[in-house]
Protein backbone atom coordinates (compact mmCIF):
# COMPACT_ATOMS: atom_id res chain seq x y z
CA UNK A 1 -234.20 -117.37 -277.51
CA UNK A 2 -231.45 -118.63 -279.83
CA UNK A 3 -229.24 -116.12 -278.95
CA UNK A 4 -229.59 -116.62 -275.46
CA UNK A 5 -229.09 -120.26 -275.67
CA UNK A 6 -225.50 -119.49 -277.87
CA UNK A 7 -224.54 -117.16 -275.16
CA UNK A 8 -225.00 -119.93 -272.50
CA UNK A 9 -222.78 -122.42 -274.62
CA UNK A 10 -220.27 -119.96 -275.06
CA UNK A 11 -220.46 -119.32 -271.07
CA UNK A 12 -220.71 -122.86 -270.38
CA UNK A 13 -217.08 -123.15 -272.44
CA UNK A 14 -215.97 -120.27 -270.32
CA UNK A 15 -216.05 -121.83 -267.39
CA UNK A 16 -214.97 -125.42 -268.24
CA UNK A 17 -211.51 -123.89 -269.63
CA UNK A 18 -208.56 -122.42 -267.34
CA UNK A 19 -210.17 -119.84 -264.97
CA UNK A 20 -209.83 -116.18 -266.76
CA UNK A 21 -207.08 -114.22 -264.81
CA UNK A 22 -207.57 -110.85 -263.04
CA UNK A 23 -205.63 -109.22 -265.95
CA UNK A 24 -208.26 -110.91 -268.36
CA UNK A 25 -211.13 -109.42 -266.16
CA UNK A 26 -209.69 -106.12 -266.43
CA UNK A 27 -209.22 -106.32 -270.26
CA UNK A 28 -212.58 -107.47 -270.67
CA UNK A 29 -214.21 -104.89 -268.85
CA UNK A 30 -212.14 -102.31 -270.04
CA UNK A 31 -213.46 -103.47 -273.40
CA UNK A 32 -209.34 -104.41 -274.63
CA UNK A 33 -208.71 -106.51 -277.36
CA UNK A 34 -209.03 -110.35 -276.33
CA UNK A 35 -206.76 -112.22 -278.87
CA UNK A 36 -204.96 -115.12 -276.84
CA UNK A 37 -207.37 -114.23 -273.81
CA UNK A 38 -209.77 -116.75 -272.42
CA UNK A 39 -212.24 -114.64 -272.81
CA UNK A 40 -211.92 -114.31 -276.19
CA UNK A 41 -214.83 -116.24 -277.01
CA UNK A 42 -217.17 -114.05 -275.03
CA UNK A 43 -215.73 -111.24 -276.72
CA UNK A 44 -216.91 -112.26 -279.90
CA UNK A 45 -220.82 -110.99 -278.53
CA UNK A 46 -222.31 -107.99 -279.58
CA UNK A 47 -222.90 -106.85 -275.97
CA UNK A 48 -218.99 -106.71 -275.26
CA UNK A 49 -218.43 -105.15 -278.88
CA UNK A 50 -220.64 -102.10 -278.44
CA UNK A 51 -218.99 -101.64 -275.13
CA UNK A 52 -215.72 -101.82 -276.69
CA UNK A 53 -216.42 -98.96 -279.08
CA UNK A 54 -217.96 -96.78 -276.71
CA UNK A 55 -215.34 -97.21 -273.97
CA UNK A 56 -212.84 -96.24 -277.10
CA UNK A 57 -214.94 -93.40 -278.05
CA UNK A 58 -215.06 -92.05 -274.45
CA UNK A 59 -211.40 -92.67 -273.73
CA UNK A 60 -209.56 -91.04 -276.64
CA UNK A 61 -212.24 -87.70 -275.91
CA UNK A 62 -211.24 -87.94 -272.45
CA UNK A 63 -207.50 -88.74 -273.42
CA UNK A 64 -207.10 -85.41 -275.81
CA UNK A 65 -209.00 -83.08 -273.43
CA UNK A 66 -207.04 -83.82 -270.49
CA UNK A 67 -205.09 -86.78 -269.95
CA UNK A 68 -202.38 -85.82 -272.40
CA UNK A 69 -202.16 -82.33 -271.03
CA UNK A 70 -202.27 -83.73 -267.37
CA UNK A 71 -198.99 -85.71 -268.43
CA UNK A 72 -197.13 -83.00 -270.32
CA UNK A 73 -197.91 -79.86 -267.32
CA UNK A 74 -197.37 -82.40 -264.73
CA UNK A 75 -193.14 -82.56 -264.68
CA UNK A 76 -193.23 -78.53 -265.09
CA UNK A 77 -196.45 -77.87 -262.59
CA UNK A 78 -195.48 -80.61 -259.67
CA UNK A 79 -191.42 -81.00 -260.24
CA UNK A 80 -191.51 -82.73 -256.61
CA UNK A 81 -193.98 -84.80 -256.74
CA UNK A 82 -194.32 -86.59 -260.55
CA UNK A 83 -191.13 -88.23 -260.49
CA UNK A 84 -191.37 -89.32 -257.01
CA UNK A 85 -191.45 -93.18 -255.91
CA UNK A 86 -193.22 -92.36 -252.57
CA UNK A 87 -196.45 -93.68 -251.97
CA UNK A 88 -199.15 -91.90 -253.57
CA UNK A 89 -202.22 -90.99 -250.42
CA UNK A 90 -205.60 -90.47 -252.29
CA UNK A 91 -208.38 -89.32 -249.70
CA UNK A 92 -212.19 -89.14 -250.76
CA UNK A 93 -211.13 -90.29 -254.04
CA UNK A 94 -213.69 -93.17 -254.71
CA UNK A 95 -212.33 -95.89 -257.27
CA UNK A 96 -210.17 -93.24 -259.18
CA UNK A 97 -207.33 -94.87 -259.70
CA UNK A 98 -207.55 -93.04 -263.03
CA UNK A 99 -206.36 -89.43 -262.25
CA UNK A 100 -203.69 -90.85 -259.18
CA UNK A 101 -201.82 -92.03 -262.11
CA UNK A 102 -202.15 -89.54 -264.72
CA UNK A 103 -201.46 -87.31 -262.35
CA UNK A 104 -197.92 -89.56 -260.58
CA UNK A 105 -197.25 -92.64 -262.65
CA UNK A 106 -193.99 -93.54 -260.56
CA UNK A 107 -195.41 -93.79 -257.44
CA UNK A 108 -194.70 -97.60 -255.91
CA UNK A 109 -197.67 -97.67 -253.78
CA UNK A 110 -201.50 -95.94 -254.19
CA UNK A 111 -203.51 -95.84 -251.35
CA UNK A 112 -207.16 -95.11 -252.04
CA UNK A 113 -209.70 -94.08 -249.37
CA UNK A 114 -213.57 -93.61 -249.61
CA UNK A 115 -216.41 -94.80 -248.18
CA UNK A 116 -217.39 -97.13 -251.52
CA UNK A 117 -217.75 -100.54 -250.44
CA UNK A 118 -214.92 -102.73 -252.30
CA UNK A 119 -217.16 -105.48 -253.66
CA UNK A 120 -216.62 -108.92 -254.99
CA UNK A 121 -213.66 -109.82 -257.37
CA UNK A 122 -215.42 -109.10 -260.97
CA UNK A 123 -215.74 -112.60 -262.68
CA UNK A 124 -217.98 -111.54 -266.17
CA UNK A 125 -217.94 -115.65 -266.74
CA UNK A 126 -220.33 -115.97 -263.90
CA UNK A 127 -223.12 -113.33 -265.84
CA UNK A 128 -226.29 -114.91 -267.28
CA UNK A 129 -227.13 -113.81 -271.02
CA UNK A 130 -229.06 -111.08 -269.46
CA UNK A 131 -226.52 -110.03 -267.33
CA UNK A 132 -223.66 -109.38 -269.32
CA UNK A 133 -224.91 -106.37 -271.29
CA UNK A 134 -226.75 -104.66 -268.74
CA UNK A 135 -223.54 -104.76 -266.41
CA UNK A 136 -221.42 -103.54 -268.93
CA UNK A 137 -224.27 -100.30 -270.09
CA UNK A 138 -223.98 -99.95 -266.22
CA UNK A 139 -219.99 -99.97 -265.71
CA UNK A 140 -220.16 -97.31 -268.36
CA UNK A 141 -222.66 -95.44 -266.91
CA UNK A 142 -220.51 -95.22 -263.94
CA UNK A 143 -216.94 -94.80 -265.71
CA UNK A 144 -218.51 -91.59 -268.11
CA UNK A 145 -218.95 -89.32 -265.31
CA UNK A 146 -215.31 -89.28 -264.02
CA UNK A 147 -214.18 -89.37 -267.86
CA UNK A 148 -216.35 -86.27 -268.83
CA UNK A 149 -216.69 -84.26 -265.66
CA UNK A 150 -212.95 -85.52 -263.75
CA UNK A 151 -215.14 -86.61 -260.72
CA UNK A 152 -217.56 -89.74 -259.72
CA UNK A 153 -221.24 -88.18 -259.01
CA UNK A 154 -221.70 -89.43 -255.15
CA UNK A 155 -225.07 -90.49 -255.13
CA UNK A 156 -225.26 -92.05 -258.85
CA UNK A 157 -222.00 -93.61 -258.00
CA UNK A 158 -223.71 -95.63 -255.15
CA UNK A 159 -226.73 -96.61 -257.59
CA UNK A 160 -224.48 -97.64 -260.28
CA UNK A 161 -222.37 -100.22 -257.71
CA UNK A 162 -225.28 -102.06 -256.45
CA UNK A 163 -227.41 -102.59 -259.47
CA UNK A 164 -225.73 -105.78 -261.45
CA UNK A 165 -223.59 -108.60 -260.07
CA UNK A 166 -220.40 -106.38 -261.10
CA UNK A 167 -220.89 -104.31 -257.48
CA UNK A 168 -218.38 -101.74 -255.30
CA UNK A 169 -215.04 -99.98 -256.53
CA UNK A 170 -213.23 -103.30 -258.02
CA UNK A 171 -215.01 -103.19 -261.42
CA UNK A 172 -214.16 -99.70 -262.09
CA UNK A 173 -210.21 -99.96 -260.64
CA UNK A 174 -210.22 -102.63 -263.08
CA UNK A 175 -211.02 -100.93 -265.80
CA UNK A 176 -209.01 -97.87 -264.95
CA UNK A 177 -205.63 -100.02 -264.73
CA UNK A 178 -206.25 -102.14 -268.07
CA UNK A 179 -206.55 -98.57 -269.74
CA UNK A 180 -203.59 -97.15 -267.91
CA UNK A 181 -201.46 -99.99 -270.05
CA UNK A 182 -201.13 -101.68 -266.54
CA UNK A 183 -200.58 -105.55 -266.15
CA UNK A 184 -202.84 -106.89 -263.06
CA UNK A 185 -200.49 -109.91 -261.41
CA UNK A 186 -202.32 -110.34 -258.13
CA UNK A 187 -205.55 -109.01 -256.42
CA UNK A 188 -206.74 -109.92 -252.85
CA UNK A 189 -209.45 -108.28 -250.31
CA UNK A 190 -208.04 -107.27 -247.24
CA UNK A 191 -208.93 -106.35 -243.84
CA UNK A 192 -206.90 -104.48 -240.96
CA UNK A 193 -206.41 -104.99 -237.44
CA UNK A 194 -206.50 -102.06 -234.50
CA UNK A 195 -202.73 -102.02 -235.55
CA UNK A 196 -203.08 -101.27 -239.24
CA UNK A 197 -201.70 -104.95 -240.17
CA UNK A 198 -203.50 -106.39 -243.18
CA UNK A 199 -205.67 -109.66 -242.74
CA UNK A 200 -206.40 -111.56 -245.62
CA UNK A 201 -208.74 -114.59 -242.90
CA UNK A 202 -210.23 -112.62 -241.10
CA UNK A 203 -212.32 -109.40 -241.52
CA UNK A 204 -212.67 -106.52 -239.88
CA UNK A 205 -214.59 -103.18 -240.17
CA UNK A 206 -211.92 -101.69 -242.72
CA UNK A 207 -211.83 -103.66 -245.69
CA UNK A 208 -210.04 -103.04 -248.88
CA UNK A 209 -208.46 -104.72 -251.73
CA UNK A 210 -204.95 -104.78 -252.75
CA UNK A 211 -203.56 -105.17 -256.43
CA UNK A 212 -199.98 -105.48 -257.62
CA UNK A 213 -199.31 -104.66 -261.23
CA UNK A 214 -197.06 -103.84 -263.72
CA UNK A 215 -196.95 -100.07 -264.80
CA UNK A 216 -196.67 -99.41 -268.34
CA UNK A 217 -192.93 -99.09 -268.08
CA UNK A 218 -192.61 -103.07 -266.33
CA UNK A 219 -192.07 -101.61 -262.68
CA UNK A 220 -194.00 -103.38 -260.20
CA UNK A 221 -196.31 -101.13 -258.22
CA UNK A 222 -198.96 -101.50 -255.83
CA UNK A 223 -202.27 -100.09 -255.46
CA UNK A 224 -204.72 -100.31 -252.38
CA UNK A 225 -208.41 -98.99 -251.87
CA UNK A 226 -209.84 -98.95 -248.81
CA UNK A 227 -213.71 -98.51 -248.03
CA UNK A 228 -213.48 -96.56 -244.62
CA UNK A 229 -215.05 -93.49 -243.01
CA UNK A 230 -212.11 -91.13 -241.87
CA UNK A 231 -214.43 -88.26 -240.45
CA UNK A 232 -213.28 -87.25 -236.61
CA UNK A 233 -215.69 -89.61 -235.16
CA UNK A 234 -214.82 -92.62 -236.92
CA UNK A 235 -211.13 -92.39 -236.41
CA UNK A 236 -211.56 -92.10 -232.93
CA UNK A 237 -213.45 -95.26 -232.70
CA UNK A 238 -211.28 -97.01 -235.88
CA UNK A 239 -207.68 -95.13 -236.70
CA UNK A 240 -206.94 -99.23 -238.51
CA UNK A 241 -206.22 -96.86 -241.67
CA UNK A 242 -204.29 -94.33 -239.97
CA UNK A 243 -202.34 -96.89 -238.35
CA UNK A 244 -201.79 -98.57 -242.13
CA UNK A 245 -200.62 -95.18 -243.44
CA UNK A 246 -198.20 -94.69 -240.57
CA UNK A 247 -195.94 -97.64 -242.08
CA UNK A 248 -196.10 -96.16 -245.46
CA UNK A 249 -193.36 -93.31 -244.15
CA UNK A 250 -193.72 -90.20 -245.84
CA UNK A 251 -196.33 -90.07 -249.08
CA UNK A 252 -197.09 -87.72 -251.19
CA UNK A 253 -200.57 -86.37 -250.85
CA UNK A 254 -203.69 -85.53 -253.48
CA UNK A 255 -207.27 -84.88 -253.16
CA UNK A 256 -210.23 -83.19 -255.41
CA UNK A 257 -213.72 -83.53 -255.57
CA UNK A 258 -213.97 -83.97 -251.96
CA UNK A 259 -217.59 -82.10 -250.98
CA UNK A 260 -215.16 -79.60 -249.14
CA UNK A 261 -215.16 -82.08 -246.20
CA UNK A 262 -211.77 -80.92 -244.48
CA UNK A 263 -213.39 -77.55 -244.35
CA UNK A 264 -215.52 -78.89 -241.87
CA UNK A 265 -214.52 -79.48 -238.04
CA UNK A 266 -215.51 -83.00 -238.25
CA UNK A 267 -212.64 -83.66 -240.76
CA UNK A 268 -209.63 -81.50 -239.28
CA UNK A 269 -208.11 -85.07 -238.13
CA UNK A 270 -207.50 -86.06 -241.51
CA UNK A 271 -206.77 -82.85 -243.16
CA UNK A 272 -203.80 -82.63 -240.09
CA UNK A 273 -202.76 -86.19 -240.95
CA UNK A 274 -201.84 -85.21 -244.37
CA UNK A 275 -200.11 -81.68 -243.71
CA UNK A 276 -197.94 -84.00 -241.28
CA UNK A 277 -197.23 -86.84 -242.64
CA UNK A 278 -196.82 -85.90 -246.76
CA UNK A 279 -194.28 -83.98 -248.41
CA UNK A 280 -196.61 -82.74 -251.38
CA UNK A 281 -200.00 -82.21 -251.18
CA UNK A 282 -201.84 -81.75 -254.69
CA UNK A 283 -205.89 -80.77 -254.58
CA UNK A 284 -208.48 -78.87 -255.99
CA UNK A 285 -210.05 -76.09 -253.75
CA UNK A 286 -212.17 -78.49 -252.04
CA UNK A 287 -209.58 -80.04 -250.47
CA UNK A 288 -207.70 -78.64 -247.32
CA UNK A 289 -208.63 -74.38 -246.97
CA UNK A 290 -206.08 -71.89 -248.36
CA UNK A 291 -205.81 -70.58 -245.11
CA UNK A 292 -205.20 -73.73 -243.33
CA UNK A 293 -201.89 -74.55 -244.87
CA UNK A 294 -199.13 -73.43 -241.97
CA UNK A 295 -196.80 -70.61 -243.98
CA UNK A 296 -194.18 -71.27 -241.68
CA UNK A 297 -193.95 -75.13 -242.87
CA UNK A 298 -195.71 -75.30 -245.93
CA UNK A 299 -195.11 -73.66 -249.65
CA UNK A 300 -198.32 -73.14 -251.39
CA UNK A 301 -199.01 -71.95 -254.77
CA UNK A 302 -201.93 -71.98 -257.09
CA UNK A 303 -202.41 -72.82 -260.91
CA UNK A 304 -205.67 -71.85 -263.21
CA UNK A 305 -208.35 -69.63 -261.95
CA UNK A 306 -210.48 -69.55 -258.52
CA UNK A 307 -214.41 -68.74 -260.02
CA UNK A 308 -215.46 -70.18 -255.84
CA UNK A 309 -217.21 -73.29 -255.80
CA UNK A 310 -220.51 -74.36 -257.51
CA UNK A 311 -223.81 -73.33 -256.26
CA UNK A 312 -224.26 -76.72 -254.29
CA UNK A 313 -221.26 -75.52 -252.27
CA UNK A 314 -221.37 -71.88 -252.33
CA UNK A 315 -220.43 -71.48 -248.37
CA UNK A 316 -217.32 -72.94 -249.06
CA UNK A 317 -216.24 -69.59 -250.89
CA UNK A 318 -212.32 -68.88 -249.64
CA UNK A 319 -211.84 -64.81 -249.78
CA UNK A 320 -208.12 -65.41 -248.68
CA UNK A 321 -207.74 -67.40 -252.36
CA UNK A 322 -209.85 -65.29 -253.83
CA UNK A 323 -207.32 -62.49 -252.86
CA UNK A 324 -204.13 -64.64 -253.79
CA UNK A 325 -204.99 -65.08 -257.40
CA UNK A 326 -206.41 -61.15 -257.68
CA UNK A 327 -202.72 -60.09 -256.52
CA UNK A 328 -200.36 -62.75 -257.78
CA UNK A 329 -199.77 -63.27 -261.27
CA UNK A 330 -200.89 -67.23 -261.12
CA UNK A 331 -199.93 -69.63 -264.06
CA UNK A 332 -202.73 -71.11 -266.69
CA UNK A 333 -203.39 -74.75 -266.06
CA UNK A 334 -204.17 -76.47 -269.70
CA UNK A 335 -207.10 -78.84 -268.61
CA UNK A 336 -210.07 -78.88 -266.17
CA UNK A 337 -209.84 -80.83 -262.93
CA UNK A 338 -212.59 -81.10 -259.86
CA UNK A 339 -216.24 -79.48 -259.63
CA UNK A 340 -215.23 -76.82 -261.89
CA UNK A 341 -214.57 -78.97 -264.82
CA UNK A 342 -214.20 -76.59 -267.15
CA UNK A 343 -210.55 -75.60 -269.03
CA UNK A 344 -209.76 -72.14 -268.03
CA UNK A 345 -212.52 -72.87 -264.82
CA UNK A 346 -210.50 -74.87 -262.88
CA UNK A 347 -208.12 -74.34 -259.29
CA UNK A 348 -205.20 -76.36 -258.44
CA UNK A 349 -203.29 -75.91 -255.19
CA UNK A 350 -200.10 -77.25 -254.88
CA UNK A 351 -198.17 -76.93 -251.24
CA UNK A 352 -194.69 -78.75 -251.02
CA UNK A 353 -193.44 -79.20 -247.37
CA UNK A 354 -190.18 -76.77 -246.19
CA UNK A 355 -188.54 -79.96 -244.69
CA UNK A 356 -188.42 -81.21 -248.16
CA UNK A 357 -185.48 -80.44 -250.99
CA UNK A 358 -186.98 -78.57 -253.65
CA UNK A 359 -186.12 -80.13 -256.95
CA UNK A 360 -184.77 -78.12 -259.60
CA UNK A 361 -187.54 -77.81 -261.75
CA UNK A 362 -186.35 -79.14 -265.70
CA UNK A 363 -185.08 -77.07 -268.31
CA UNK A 364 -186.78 -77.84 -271.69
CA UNK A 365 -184.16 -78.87 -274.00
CA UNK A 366 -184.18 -80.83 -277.44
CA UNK A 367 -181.05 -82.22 -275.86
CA UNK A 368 -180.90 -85.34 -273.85
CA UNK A 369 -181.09 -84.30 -270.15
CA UNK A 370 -178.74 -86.59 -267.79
CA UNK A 371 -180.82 -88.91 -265.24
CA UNK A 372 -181.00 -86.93 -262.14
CA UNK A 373 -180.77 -87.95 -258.40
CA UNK A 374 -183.49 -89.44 -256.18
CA UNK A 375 -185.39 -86.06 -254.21
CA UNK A 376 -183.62 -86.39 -250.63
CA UNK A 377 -185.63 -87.36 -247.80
CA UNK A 378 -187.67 -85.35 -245.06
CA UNK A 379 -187.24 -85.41 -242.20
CA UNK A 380 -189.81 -86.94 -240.15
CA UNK A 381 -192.72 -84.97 -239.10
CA UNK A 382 -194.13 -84.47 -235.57
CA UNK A 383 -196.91 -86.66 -234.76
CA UNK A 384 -200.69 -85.97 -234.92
CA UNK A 385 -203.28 -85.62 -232.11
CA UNK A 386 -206.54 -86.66 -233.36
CA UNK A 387 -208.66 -84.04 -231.93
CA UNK A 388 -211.77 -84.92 -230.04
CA UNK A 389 -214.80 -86.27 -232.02
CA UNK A 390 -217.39 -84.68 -233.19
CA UNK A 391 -220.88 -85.11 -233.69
CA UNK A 392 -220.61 -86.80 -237.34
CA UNK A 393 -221.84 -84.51 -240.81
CA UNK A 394 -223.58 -86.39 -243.42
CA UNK A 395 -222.56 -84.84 -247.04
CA UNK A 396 -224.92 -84.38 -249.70
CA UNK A 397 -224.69 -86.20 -252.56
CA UNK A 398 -223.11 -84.62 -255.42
CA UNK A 399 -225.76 -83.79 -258.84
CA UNK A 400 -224.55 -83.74 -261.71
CA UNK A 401 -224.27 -80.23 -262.22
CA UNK A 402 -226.83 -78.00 -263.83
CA UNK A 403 -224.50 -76.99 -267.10
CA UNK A 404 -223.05 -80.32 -267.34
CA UNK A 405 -223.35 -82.23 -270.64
CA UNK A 406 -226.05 -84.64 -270.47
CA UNK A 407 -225.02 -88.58 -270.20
């Protein structure tokens, strides 16, 4: 009882001072160090303290087994793509914010799509005693899947969003930019029109959120999630995001994790939206089939090792990959990525468009290497026809899988 009555005093303090700013949120949740913070006060509880040392705990595993190797592959295994300012198009990626920029830290603009409902700005000031620690066991609940396994588990995911005040995808893209060594200026929910124009009065059926920050090296970036169905049938009746992408110009495009949905013909509008409309496309093998890449416009390659999918999604078994890494001589890929989460387990498919310049791919040298030109630009692509709809597929939720370690 005394505790709880200290905790209200120190919340009560809280929210007489200077209202905490999104960048404080994030740090808080993110479970940062809060010296000069307005939250510092409320950091001083045991709740946030524990969560502290097991977010650090979880990171710097997470941070050694793939992260770092992510970064150093990533100039030698994507030369296009990593040093590329175009927007960054994320598709089925729930709140992962996390592996977008591992994976292309100079991108000035992310655009997330999933169907995760965005949620309310986080605001830990407004938590009762009781609340506090049991939405911060529950943000970690959520964040140690895609830190241990590379991937959000669907149906948990949706459990873990709704269960405390901290709800949807904002708590966790905070968390994800404070530990990316990103600076949160300004965060808004958004809404689009038929047109793709963002509303900030007046909403719509696709809402979102958009955040600008400062990337660890001071440039200003922008990141957007939208919570949006983009199966055949809903873009016929809604293309708002479509329409949003179209003023982006030409992105750069990445997937994984994605329940093999562009396999399916109720998902072929999307999966032709990115072949014409990015310049890159980076995915696991559940993203867009092997065979489904166009030779005649597309350069595909492989990294790691195709073992098929896991039993869940067994029918999604691609011979024609299975083939290309039996006959080429395919390069190791140092970490595990997707379902297969596993080092040494793990595909990744990377197809650069032929209307693109390659980039030379860098020498390794202990000599200083001279700052080289932007990548030229492509030129633009033909446009899509959405093709008719179809009668909508609901995916299974994703288990945790049966050799996974235990939570």
């Amino acid at each position: 009882m005394k505790k709880s009555l200290v905790l209200l005093l120190v919340l009560a303090q809280v929210a007489l001072a200077e209202p905490p700013t999104p960048n404080e949120q994030a740090r808080f949740l993110a479970g940062l160090p809060q010296e000069g913070s307005s939250l510092a006060e409320l950091a001083k509880r045991g709740e946030f303290n524990s969560h502290a040392k097991e977010l650090d705990a979880t990171w710097a595993d997470a941070e050694e087994r793939q992260f770092t190797k992510i970064r150093e592959w990533a100039p030698m295994g994507l030369p296009e793509a990593v040093n590329d300012t175009s927007p960054l198009l994320y598709v089925f990626s729930g709140p992962d914010f996390l592996h977008a920029n591992v994976f292309f830290p100079n991108a000035s603009t992310y655009v997330l799509a999933a169907v995760e409902p965005v949620g309310q700005l986080p605001d830990v000031t407004q938590l009762s005693p009781g609340e506090l620690g049991s939405s911060l066991r529950n943000l970690r609940t959520t964040l140690n899947a895609s830190l241990s396994f590379s991937f959000f588990i669907t149906a948990d995911m949706k459990k873990d969003l709704q269960a405390t005040k901290l709800t949807g995808t904002l708590p966790v893209l905070y968390v994800f930019l404070a530990r990316c060594g990103c600076y949160i200026q300004s965060v808004e929910k958004i809404w689009l029109n038929p047109e793709g124009k963002i509303l900030t009065d007046k909403e719509t059926k696709t809402s979102g959120a958009r955040i600008t920050f400062l990337g660890p090296k001071g440039k200003h970036q922008t990141l957007y999630y939208f919570s949006t169905n983009i199966a055949d049938w809903a873009l016929k009746q809604d293309a708002s995001f479509l329409r949003f992408c179209d003023g982006l110009g030409t992105m750069n495009g990445f997937t994984k994790s994605a329940s093999y949905l562009m396999h399916l013909s109720d998902f072929h509008a999307i999966r032709d939206y990115l072949l014409h409309h990015c310049h890159t496309i980076t995915q696991d093998d559940s993203g867009i089939m092997w065979k489904d890449f166009p030779r005649d416009a597309w350069d595909v390659k492989a990294y790691g090792w195709y073992p098929g999918p896991i039993p869940l999604f067994k029918q999604h078994f691609q011979p024609d990959l299975a083939e290309y890494f039996r006959t080429t001589e395919v390069a190791d890929l140092p970490f595990g990525i997707g379902y297969q989460w596993r080092p040494k387990s793990s595909t990744l498919i990377y197809g650069v468009s032929k209307m693109m310049v390659r980039k030379a791919i860098p020498v390794e040298d202990d000599k200083p290497v001279a700052a080289q030109p932007s990548p030229a630009q492509p030129v633009a692509p033909p446009p899509v026809t959405t093709p008719a709809p179809q009668p909508p597929a609901v995916p299974k939720a994703l288990p945790v899988p049966a050799d996974a370690p235990q939570q």
